[in-house]
N, C-alpha and C. Protein backbone atom coordinates (compact mmCIF):
# COMPACT_ATOMS: atom_id res chain seq x y z
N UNK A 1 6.89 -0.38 -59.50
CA UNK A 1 7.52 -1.26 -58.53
C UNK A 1 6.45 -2.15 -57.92
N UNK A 2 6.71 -3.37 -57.58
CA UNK A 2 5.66 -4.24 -56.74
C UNK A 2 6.33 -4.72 -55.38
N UNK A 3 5.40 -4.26 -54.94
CA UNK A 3 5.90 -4.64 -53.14
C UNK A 3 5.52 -5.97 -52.51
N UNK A 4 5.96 -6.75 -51.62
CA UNK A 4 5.36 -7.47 -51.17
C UNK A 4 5.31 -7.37 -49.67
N UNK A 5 3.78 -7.68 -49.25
CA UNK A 5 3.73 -7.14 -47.66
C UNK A 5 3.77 -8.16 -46.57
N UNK A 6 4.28 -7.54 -45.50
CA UNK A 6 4.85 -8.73 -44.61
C UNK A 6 3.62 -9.80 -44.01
N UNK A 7 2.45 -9.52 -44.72
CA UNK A 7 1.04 -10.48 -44.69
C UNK A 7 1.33 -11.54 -45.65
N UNK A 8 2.18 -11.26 -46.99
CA UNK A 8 2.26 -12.60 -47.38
C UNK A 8 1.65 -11.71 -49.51
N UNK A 9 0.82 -10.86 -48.83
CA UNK A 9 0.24 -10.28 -50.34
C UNK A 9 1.04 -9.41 -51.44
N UNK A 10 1.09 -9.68 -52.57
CA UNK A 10 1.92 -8.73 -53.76
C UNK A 10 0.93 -6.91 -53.93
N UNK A 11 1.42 -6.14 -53.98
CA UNK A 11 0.54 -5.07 -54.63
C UNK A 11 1.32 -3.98 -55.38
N UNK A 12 0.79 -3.33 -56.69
CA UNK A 12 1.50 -2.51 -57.40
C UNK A 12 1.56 -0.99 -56.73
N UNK A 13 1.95 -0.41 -57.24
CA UNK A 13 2.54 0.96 -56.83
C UNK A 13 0.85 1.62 -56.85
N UNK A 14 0.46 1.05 -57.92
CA UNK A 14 -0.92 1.95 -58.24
C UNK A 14 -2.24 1.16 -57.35
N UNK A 15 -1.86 0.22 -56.65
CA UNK A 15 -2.60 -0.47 -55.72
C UNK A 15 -2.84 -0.06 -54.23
N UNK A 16 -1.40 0.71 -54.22
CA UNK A 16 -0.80 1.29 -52.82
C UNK A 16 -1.73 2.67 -52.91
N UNK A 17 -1.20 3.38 -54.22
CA UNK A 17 -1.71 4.44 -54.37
C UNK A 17 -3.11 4.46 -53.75
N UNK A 18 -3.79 4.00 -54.26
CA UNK A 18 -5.62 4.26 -54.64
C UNK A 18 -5.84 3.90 -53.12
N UNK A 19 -4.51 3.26 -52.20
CA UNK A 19 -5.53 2.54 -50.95
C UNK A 19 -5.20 4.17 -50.02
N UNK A 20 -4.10 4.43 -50.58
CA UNK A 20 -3.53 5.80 -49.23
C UNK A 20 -5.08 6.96 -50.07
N UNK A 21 -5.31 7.02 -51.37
CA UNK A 21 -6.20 7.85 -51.92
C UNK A 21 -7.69 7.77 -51.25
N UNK A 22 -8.08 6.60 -50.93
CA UNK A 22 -9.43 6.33 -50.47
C UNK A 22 -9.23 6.25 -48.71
N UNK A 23 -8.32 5.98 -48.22
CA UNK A 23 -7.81 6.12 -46.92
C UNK A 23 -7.74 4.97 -46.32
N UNK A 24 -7.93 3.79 -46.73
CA UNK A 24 -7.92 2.53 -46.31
C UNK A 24 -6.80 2.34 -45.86
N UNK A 25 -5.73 2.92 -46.27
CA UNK A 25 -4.06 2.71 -45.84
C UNK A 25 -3.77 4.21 -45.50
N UNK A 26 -2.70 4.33 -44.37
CA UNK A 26 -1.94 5.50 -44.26
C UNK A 26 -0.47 5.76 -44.63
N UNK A 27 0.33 6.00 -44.83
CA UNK A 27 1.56 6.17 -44.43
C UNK A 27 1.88 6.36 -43.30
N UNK A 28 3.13 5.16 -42.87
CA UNK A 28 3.51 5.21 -41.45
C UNK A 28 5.15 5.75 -41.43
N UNK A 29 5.55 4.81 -42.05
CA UNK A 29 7.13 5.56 -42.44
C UNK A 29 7.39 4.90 -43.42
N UNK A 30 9.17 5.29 -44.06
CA UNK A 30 9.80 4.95 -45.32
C UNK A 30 11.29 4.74 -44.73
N UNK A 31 12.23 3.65 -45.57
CA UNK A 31 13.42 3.22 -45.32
C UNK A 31 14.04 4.12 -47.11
N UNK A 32 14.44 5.09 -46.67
CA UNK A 32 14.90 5.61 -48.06
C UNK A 32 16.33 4.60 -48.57
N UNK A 33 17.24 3.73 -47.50
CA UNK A 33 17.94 2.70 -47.83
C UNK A 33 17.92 1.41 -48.54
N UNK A 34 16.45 1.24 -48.34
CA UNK A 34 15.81 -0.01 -48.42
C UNK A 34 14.79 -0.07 -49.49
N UNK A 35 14.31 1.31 -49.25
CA UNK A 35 12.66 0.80 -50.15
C UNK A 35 11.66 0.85 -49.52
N UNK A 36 11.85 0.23 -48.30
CA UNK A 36 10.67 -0.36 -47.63
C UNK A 36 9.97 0.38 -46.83
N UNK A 37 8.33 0.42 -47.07
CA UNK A 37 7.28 0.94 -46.52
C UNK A 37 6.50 0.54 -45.21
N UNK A 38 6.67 1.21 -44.45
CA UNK A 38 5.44 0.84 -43.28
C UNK A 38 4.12 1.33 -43.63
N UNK A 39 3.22 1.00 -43.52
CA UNK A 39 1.68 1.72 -43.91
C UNK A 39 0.23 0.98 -42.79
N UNK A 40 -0.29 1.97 -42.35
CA UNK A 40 -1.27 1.33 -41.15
C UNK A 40 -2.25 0.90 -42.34
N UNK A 41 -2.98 0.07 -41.70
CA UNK A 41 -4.01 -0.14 -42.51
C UNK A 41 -5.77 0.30 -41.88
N UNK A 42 -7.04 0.11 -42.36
CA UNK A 42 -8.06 0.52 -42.34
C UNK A 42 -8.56 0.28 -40.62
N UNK A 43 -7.59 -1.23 -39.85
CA UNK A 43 -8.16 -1.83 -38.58
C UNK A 43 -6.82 -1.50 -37.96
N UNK A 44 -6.28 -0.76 -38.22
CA UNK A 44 -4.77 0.03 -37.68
C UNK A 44 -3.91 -0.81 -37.13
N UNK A 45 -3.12 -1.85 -38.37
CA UNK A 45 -2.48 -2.92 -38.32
C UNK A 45 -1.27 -2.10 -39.15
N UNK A 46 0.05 -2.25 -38.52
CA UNK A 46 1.06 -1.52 -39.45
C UNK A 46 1.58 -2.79 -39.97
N UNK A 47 1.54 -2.68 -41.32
CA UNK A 47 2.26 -3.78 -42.52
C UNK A 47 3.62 -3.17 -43.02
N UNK A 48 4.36 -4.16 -43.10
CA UNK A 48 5.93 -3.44 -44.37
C UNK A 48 5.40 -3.86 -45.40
N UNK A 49 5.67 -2.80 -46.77
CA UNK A 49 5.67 -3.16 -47.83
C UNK A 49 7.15 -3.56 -48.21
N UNK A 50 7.56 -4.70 -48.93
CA UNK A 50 9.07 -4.41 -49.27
C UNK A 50 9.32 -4.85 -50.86
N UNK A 51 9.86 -3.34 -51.46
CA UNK A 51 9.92 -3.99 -52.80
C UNK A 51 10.70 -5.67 -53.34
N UNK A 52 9.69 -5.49 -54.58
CA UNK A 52 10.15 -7.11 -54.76
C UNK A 52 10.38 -6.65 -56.70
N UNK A 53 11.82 -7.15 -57.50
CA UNK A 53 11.58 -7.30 -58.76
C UNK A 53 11.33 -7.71 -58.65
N UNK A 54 10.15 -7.63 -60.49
CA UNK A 54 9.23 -8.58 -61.13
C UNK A 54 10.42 -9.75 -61.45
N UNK A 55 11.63 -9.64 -61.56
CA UNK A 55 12.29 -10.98 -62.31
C UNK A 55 12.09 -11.84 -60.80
N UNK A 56 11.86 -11.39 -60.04
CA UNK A 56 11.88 -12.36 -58.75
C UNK A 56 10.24 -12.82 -58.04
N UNK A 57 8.95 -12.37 -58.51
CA UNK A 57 7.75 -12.89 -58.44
C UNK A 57 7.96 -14.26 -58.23
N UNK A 58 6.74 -14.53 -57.75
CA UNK A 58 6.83 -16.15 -57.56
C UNK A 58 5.89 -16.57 -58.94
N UNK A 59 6.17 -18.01 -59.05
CA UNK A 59 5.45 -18.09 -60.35
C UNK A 59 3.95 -17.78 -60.28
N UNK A 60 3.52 -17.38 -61.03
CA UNK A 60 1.45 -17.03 -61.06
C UNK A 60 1.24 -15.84 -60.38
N UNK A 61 2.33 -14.93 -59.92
CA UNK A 61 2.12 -14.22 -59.49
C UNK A 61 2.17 -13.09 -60.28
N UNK A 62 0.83 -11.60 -60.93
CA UNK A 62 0.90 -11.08 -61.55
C UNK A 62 0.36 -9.83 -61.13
N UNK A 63 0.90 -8.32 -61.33
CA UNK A 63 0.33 -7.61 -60.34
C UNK A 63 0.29 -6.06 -61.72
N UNK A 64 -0.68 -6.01 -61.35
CA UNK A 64 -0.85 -4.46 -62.56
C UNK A 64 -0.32 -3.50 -61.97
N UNK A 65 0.91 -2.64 -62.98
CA UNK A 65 1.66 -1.43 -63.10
C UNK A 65 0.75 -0.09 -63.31
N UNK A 66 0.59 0.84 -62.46
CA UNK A 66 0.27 1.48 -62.47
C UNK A 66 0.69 2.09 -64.12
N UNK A 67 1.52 1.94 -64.80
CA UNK A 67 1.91 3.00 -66.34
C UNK A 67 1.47 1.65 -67.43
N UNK A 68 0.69 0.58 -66.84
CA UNK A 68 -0.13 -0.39 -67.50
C UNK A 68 -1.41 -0.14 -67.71
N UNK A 69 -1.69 0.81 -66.40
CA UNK A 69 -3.39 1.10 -66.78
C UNK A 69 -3.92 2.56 -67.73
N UNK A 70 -4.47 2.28 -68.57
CA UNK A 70 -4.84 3.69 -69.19
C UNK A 70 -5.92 4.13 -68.63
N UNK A 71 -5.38 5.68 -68.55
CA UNK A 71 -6.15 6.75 -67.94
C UNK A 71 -7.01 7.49 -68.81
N UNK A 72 -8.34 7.44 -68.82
CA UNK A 72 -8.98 7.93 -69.57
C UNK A 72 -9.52 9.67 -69.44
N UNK A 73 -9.73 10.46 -69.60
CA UNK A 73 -10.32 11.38 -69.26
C UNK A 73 -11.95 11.82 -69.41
N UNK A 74 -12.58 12.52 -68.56
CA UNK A 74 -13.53 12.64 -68.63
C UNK A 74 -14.48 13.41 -69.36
């Protein structure tokens, strides 16, 4: 899924991921109706994420799928 945040920026699922993983982002809440994510960020600014289909991107806009990236093992 690609979200777009109420800053104006696109990010993939696996973008979200890695930021709540490294802690730069938290989870703030979830709209299980909607989709839509609240998440604080690193300067404790709460953003919505709100999903966006890809058929609906703006043009040039391209955002990597987390089941796009291969996982290598170590």
């Amino acid at each position: 899924m690609i979200y777009q945040s109420s800053t104006g920026e696109y990010y993939s699922g696996l973008d979200i991921w890695m930021r709540f993983e490294s802690g730069l982002w938290e989870p703030h809440d979830w709209s299980k109706a909607t989709g839509q994510e609240w998440v604080q960020t690193e300067v404790g600014d709460v953003i919505t994420l709100t999903p966006v289909p890809e058929s609906e991107l703006p043009e040039g806009v391209s955002v990597t799928e987390a089941e796009d990236v291969e996982f290598l093992g170590e």
